[in-house]
Protein backbone atom coordinates (compact mmCIF):
# COMPACT_ATOMS: atom_id res chain seq x y z
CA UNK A 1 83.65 43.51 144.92
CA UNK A 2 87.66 42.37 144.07
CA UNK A 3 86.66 41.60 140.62
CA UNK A 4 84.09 44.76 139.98
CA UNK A 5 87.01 47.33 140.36
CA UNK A 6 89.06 46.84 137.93
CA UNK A 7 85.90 47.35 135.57
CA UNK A 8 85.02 50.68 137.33
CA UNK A 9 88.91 51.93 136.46
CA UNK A 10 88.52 51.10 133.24
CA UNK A 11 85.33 53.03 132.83
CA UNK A 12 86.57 55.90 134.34
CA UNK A 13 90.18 56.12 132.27
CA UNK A 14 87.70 55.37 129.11
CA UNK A 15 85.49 58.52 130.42
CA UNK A 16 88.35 60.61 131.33
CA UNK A 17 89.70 59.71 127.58
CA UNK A 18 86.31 60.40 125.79
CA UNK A 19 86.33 63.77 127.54
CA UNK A 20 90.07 65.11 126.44
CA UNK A 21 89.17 63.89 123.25
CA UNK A 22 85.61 65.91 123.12
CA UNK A 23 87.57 68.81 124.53
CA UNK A 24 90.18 68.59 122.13
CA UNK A 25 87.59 68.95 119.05
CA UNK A 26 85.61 71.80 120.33
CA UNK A 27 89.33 73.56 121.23
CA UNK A 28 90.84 72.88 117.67
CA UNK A 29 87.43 73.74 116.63
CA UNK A 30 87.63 77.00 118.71
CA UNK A 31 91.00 77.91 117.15
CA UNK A 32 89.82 76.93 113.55
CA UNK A 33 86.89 79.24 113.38
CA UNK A 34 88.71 82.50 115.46
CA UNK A 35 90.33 83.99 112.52
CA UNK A 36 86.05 83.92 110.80
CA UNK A 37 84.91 85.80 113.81
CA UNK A 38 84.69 89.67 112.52
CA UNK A 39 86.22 91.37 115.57
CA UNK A 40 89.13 88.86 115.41
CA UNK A 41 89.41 89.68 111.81
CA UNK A 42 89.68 93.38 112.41
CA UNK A 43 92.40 93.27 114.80
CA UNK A 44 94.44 90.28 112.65
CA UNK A 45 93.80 93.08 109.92
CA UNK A 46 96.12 95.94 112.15
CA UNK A 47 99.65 96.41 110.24
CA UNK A 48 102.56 96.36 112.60
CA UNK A 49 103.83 99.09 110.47
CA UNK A 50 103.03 101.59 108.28
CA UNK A 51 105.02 103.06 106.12
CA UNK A 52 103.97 106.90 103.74
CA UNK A 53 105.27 109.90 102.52
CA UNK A 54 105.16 113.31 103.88
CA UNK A 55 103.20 114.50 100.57
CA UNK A 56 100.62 111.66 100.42
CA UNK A 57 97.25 113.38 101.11
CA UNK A 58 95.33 110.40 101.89
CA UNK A 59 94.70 109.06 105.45
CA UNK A 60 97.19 105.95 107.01
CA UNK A 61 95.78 102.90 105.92
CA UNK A 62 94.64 101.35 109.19
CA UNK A 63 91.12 100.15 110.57
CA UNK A 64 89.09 100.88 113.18
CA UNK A 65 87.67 98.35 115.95
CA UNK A 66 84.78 100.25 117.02
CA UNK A 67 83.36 102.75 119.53
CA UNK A 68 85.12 101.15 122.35
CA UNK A 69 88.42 100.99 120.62
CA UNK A 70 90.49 104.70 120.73
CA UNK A 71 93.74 105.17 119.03
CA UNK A 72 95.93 107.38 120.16
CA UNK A 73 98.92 109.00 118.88
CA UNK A 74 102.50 109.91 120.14
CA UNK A 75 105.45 112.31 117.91
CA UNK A 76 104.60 114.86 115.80
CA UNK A 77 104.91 112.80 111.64
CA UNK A 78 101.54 112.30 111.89
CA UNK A 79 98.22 114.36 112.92
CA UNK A 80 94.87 113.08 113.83
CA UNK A 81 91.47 114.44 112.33
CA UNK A 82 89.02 112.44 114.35
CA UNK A 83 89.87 109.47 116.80
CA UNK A 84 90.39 106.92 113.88
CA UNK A 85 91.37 108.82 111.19
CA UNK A 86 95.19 110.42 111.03
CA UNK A 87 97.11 111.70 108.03
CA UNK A 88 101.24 112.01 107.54
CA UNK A 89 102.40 115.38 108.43
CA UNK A 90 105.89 115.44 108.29
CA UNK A 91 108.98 113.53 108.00
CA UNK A 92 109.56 110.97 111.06
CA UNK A 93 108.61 108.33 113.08
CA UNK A 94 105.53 108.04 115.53
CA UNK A 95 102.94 105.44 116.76
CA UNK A 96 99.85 104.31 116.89
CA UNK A 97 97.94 102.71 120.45
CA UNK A 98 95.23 100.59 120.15
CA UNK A 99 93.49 100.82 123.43
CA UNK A 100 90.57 99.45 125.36
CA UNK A 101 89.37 100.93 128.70
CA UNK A 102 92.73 101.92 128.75
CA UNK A 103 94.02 98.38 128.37
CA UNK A 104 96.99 98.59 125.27
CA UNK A 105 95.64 96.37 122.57
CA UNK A 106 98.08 96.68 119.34
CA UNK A 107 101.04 99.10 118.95
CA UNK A 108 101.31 100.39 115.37
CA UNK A 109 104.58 101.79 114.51
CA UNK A 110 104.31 104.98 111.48
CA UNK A 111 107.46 106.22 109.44
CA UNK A 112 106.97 109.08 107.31
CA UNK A 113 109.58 109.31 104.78
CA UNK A 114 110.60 112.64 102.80
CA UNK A 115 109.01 113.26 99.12
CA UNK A 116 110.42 111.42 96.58
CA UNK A 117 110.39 112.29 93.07
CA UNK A 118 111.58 110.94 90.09
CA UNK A 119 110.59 111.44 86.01
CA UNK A 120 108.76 108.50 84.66
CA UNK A 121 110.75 107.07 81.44
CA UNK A 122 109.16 104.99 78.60
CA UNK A 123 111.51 105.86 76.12
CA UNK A 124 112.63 102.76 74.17
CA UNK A 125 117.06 102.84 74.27
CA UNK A 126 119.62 100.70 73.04
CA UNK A 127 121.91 98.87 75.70
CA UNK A 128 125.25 98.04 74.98
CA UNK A 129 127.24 95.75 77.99
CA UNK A 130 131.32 95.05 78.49
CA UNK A 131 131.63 91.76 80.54
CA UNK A 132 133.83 91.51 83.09
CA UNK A 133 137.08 89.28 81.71
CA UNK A 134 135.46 87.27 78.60
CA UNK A 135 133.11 85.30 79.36
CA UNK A 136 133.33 81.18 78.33
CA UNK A 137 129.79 80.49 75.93
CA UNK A 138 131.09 77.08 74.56
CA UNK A 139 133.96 74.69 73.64
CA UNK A 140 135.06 73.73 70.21
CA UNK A 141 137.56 70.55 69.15
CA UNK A 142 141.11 71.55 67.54
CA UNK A 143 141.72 69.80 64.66
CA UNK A 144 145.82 68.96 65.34
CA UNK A 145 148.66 65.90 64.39
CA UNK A 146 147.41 64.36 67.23
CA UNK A 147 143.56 64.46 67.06
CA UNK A 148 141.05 66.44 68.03
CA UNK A 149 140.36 67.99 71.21
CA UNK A 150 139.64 70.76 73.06
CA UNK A 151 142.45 72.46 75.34
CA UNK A 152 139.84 75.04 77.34
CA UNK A 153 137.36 71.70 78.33
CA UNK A 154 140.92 69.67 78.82
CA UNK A 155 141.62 73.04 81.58
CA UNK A 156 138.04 71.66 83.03
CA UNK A 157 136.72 75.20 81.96
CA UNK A 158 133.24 75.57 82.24
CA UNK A 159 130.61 77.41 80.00
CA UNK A 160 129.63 80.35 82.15
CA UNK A 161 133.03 80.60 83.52
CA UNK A 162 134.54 84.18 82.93
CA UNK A 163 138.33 84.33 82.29
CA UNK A 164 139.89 87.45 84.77
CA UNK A 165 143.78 87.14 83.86
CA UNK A 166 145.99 85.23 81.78
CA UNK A 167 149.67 85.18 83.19
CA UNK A 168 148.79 87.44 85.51
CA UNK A 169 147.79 90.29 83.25
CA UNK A 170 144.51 91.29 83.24
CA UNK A 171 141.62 90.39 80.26
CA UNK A 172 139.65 93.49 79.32
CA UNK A 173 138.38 92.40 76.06
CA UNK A 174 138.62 89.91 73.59
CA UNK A 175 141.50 91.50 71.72
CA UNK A 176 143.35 90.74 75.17
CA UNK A 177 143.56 86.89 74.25
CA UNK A 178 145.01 86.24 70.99
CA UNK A 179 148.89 87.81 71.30
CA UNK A 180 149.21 85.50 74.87
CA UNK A 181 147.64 82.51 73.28
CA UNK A 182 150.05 83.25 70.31
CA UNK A 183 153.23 83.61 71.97
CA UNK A 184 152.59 81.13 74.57
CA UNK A 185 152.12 78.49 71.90
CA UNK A 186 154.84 79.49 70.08
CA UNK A 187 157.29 79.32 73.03
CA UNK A 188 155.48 75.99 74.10
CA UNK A 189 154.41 77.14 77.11
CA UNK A 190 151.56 76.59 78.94
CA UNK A 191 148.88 79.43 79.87
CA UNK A 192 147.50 80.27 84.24
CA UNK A 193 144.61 81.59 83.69
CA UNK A 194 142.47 82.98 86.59
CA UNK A 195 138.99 82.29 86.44
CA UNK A 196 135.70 83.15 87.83
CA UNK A 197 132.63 80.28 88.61
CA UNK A 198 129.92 81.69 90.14
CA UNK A 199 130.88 83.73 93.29
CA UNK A 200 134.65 81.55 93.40
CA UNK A 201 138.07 82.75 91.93
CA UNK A 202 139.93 79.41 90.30
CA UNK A 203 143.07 79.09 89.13
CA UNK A 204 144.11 76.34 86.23
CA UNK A 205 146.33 76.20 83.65
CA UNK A 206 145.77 75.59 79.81
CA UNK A 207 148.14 74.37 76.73
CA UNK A 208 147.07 76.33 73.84
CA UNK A 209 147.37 73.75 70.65
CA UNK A 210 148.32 74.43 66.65
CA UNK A 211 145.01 73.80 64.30
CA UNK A 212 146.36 72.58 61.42
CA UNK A 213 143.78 73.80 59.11
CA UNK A 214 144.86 77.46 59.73
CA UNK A 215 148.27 77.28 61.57
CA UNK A 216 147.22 79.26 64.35
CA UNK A 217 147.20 78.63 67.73
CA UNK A 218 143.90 78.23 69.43
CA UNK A 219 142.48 77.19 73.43
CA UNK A 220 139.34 75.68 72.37
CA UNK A 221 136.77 78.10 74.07
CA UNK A 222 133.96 80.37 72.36
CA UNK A 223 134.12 83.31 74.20
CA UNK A 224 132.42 86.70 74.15
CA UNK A 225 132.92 90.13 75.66
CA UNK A 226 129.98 92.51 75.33
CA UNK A 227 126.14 92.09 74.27
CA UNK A 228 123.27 94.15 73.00
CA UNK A 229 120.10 94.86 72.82
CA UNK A 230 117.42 96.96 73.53
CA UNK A 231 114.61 97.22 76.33
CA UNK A 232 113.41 100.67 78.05
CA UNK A 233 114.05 103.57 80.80
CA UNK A 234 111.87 103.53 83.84
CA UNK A 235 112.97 106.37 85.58
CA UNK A 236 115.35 108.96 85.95
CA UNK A 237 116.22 111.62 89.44
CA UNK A 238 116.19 114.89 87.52
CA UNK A 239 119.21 115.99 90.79
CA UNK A 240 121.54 113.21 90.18
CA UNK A 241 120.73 111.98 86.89
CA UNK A 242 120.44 108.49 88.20
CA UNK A 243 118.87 106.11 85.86
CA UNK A 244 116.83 102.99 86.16
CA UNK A 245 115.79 100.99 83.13
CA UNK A 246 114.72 97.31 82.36
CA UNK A 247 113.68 96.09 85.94
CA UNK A 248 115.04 93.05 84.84
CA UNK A 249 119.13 91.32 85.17
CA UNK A 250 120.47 91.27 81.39
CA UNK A 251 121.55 87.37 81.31
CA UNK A 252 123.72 85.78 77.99
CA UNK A 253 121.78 84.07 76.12
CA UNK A 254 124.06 81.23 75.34
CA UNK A 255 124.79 80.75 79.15
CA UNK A 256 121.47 82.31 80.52
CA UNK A 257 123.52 83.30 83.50
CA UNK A 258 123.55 86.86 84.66
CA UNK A 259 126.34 89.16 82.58
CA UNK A 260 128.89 90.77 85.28
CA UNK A 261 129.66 93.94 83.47
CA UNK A 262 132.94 96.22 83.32
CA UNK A 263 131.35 99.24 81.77
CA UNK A 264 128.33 99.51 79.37
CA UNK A 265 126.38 102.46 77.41
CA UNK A 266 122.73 103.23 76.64
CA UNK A 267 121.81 104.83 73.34
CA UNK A 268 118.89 106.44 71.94
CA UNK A 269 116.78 103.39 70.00
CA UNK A 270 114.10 104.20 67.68
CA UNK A 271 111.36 101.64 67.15
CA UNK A 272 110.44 100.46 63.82
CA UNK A 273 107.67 97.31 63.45
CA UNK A 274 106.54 94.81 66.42
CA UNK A 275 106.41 91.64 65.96
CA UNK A 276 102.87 90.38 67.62
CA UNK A 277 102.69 87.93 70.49
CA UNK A 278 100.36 85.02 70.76
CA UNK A 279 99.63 81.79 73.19
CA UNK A 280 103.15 79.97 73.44
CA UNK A 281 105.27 82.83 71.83
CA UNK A 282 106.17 86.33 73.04
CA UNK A 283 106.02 88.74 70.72
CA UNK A 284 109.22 91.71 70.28
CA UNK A 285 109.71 95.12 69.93
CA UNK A 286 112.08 95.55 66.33
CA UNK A 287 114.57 98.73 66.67
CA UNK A 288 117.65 100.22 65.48
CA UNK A 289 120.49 101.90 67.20
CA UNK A 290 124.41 102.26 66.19
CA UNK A 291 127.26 101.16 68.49
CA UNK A 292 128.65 104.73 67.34
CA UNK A 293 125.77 106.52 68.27
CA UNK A 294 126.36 108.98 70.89
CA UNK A 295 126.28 107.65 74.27
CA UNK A 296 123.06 109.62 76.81
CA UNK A 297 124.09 107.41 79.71
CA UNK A 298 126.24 105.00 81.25
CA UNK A 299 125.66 101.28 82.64
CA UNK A 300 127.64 100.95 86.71
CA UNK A 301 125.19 98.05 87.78
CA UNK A 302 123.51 95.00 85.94
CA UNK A 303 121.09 93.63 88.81
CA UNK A 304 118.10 91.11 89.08
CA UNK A 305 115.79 94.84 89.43
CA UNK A 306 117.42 96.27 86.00
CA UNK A 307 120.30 98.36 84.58
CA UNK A 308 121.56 101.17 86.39
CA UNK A 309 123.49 104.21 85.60
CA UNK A 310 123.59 107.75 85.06
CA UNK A 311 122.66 110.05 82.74
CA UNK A 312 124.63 112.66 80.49
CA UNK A 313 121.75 115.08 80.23
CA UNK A 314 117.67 114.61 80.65
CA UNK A 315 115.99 112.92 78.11
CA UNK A 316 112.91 114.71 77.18
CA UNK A 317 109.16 112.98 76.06
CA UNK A 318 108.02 116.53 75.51
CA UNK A 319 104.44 115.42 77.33
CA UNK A 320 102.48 115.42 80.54
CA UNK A 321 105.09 112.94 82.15
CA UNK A 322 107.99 115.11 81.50
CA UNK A 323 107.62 116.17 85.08
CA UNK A 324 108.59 114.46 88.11
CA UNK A 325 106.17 112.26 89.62
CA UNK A 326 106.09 110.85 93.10
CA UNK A 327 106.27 107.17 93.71
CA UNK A 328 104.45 104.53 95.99
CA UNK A 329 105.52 101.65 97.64
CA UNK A 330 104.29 98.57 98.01
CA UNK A 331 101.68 98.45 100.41
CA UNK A 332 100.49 101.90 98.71
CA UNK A 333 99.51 99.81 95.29
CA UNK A 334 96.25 98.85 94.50
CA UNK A 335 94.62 96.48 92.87
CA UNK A 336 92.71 97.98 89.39
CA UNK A 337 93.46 100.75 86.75
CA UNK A 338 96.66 101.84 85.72
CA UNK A 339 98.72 102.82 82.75
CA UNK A 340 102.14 101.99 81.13
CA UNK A 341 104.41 104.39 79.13
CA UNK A 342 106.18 102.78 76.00
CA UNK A 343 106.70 103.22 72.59
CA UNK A 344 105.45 101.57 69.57
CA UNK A 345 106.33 103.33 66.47
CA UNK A 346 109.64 105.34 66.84
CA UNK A 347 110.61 107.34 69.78
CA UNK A 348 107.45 108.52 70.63
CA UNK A 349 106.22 107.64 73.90
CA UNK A 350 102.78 107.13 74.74
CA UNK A 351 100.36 105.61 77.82
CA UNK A 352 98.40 102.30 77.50
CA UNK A 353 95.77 101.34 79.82
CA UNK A 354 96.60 98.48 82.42
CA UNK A 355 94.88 96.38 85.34
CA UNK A 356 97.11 95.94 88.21
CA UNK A 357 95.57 92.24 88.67
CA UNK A 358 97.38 91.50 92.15
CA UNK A 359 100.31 93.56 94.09
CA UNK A 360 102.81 91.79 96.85
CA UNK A 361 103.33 94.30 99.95
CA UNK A 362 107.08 93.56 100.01
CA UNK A 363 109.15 94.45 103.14
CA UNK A 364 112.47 93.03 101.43
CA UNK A 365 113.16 93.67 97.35
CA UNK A 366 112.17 90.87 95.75
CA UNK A 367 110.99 90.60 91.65
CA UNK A 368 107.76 90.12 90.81
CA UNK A 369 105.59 91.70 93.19
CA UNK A 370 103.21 92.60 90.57
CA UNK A 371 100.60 90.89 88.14
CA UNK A 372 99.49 93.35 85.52
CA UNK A 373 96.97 92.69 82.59
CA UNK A 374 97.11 94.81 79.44
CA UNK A 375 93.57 96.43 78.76
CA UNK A 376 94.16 99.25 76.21
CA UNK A 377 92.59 97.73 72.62
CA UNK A 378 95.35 99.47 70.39
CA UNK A 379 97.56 98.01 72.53
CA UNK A 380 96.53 94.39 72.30
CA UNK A 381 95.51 94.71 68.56
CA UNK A 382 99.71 96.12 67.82
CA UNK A 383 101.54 94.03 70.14
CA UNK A 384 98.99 91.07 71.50
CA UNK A 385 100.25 92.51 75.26
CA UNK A 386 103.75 92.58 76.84
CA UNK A 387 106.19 92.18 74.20
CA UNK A 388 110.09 91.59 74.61
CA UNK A 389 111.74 95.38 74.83
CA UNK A 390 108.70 96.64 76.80
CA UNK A 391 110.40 95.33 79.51
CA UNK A 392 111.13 98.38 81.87
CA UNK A 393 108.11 100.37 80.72
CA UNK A 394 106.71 102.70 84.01
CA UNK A 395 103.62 101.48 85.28
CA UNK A 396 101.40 104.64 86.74
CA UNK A 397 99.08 104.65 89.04
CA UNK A 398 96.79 107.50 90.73
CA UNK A 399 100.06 109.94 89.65
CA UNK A 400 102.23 107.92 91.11
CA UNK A 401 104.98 105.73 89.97
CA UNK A 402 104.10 102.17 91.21
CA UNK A 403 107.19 99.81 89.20
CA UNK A 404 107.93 98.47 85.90
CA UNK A 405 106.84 95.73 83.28
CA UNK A 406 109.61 92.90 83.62
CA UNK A 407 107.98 89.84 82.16
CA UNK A 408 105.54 88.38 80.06
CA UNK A 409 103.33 85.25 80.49
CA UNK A 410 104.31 82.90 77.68
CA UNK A 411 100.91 81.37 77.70
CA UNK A 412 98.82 84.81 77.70
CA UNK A 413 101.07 87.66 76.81
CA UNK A 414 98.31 90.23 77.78
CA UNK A 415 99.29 89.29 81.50
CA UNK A 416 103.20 89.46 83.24
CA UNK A 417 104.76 90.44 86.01
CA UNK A 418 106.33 93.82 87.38
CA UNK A 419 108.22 95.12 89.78
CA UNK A 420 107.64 97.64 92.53
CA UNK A 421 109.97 100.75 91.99
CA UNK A 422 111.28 101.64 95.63
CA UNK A 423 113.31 98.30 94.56
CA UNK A 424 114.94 99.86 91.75
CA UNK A 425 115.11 103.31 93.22
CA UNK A 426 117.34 101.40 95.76
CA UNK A 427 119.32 100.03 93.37
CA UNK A 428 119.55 103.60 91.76
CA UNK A 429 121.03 104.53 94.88
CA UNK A 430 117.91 106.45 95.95
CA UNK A 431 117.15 105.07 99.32
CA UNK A 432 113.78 104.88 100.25
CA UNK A 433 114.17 104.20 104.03
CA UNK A 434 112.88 105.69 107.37
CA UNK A 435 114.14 108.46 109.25
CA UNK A 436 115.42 105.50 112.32
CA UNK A 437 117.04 103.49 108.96
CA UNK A 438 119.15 105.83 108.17
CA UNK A 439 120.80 106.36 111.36
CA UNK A 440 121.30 103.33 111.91
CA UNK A 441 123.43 102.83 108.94
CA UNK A 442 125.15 105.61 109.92
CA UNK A 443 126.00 104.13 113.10
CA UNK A 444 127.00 100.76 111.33
């Protein structure tokens, strides 16, 4: 009997074992296959927030869980025509209670924001930009008695970098430069320059040198204070004259970093040939504008959503989308038609047929929230898709302004991504937020 128990132990731990580890399948199993079972799929499917506008005049986007499920409703934003079906009234917050024999099952919280309307662009302009300082695009040896070098890398100044002062006095332009490298030189003195890296202010100092090719002082820096070029308007607010254009940042293209602008201009830009894209190159809007041509906006902001600014007077289409349209957010696109305003020959602008192929509901702004597919023939058979200067072009949907081209798939140019507009409205200084939102900024 002594030496039969410890065998009996055994086989009980080893039964005990087998069973946690039987259990533990059919429980991981269990857990696995809960989100395939249809009820649990419903209820997974319930938003924790919705999010319309008093105008919209379709029903809140939220499901039902059957007979046995009620919703019910509490404040006065939104109004119920049958026990699963409830439209936006008015401007406010209320909420939805999923219930079960009276047992709460899922709170939904609703915010019905006030009508927003804004003109749909498409018009092709001309951007003109004014860094902030000059910026640094590249170093370059000075031939001198003693060799060649360059004082600006000798500084440990960086491509990218952008110079703020020089002695103290503020760089505005280019033209600001020369006379202090000049007399600095001449006096033999060396030059504090105040620089910015990234988000950090430096300080360094640089010994301007004599090329002795053309006698002139020089600091051994390429540097640059504006850029151009051209892309299009998405949207304008025909109260404030807000603009929105591009929905994407306007980088250097020596440095590729983001340009921090002073001041900058938009133009009117007429379009004159497109060059076609194919596989492995984008193709590109060619247009003309003047430097001198009369400014009909300014640039304040140069973001990652586009360049912002405000109008001197409307800019007219003379067409169906000279009116203002109302927008939709994220979780209001869809997935299938829509168009795109842009123009291909001039200023005229005209709408293209689009797919939206896939659409991000974005609770924070973020870029490329969008996958859109060009469909329109002309379209494809002029430009081969999204070509560079589309980039900004309105993208409709249902009457409603959904975002903007940004970006073009090298590898299939009929395809790229957009952006969802309540992003650059923000950025436009339109805020798209919830009654509760705005007081508590207020509060802040």
């Amino acid at each position: 009997m002594v030496w039969g128990w410890p065998r009996r132990v055994n086989w009980v731990k080893q039964q005990h074992s087998n069973i946690r580890i039987w259990l533990g399948i059919f429980l991981l199993t269990a857990v696995l296959a809960l989100p395939f079972i249809k009820p649990v799929q419903q209820y997974l499917s319930i938003p924790d927030k919705v999010v319309t506008f008093s105008d919209t005049a379709s029903p809140l986007d939220i499901p039902a869980l059957g007979t046995n499920v009620t919703i019910n409703s509490s404040g006065d934003s939104v109004q119920a025509t049958d026990s699963s079906v409830f439209y936006p009234d008015k401007q406010g917050n209320s909420q939805l209670m999923y219930e079960a024999a009276g047992i709460p099952l899922k709170k939904v919280d609703v915010s019905v924001l006030e009508d927003i309307r804004v003109v749909p662009g498409g018009q092709s302009i001309g951007v003109q930009l004014h860094t902030l300082g000059v910026l640094v695009v590249g170093h370059h040896q000075v031939k001198s008695e003693d060799g060649e070098k360059s004082p600006g890398e000798e500084a440990d100044i960086q491509v990218g970098d952008v110079i703020l002062k020089i002695n103290g006095e503020k760089i505005k332009d280019m033209n600001d430069v020369k006379p202090l490298v000049k007399e600095a030189g001449k006096n033999n003195e060396e030059l504090e320059l105040t620089i910015k890296r990234d988000n950090e202010k430096k300080e360094t100092t640089l010994d301007p040198i004599k090329n002795e090719k053309t006698d002139r002082f020089q600091i051994g820096l390429y540097i640059r204070d504006s850029a151009a070029g051209i892309g299009t308007m998405t949207f304008y607010d025909p109260e404030t004259k807000n603009y929105g254009a591009l929905g994407h940042v306007i980088s250097d293209m020596d440095t590729q970093k983001p340009i921090e602008i002073h001041n900058g201009s938009i133009v009117r830009s007429d379009v004159t040939s497109i060059e076609k894209g194919n596989n492995g190159t984008p193709g590109e809007k060619q247009a003309k504008f003047s430097v001198n041509d009369k400014e009909i906006g300014n640039i304040t902001k140069n973001s990652p959503f586009g360049i912002f600014g405000k109008l001197n007077k409307p800019i007219k289409k003379n067409g169906e989308y000279d009116k203002p349209m109302p927008i939709a957010l994220s979780n209001q696109v869809e997935e299938g038609p829509a168009k795109i305003l842009t123009v291909l020959d001039g200023e005229k602008v005209e709408a293209f047929d689009v797919k939206v192929v896939s659409s991000v509901p974005q609770k924070f702004p973020a870029k490329k929230g969008m996958v859109i597919q060009i469909t329109d023939e002309r379209l494809l058979n002029e430009t081969g898709g999204i070509v560079q200067g589309m980039s900004g072009s309105p993208i409709i949907q249902d009457d409603k302004i959904i975002g903007a081209v940004t970006h073009v798939f090298v590898n299939d140019p009929t395809s790229g991504y957009g952006v969802h507009i309540e992003w650059m409205l923000q950025e436009a200084g339109i805020e798209v937020k919830s009654p509760s939102e705005k007081d508590k900024d207020k509060a802040s």
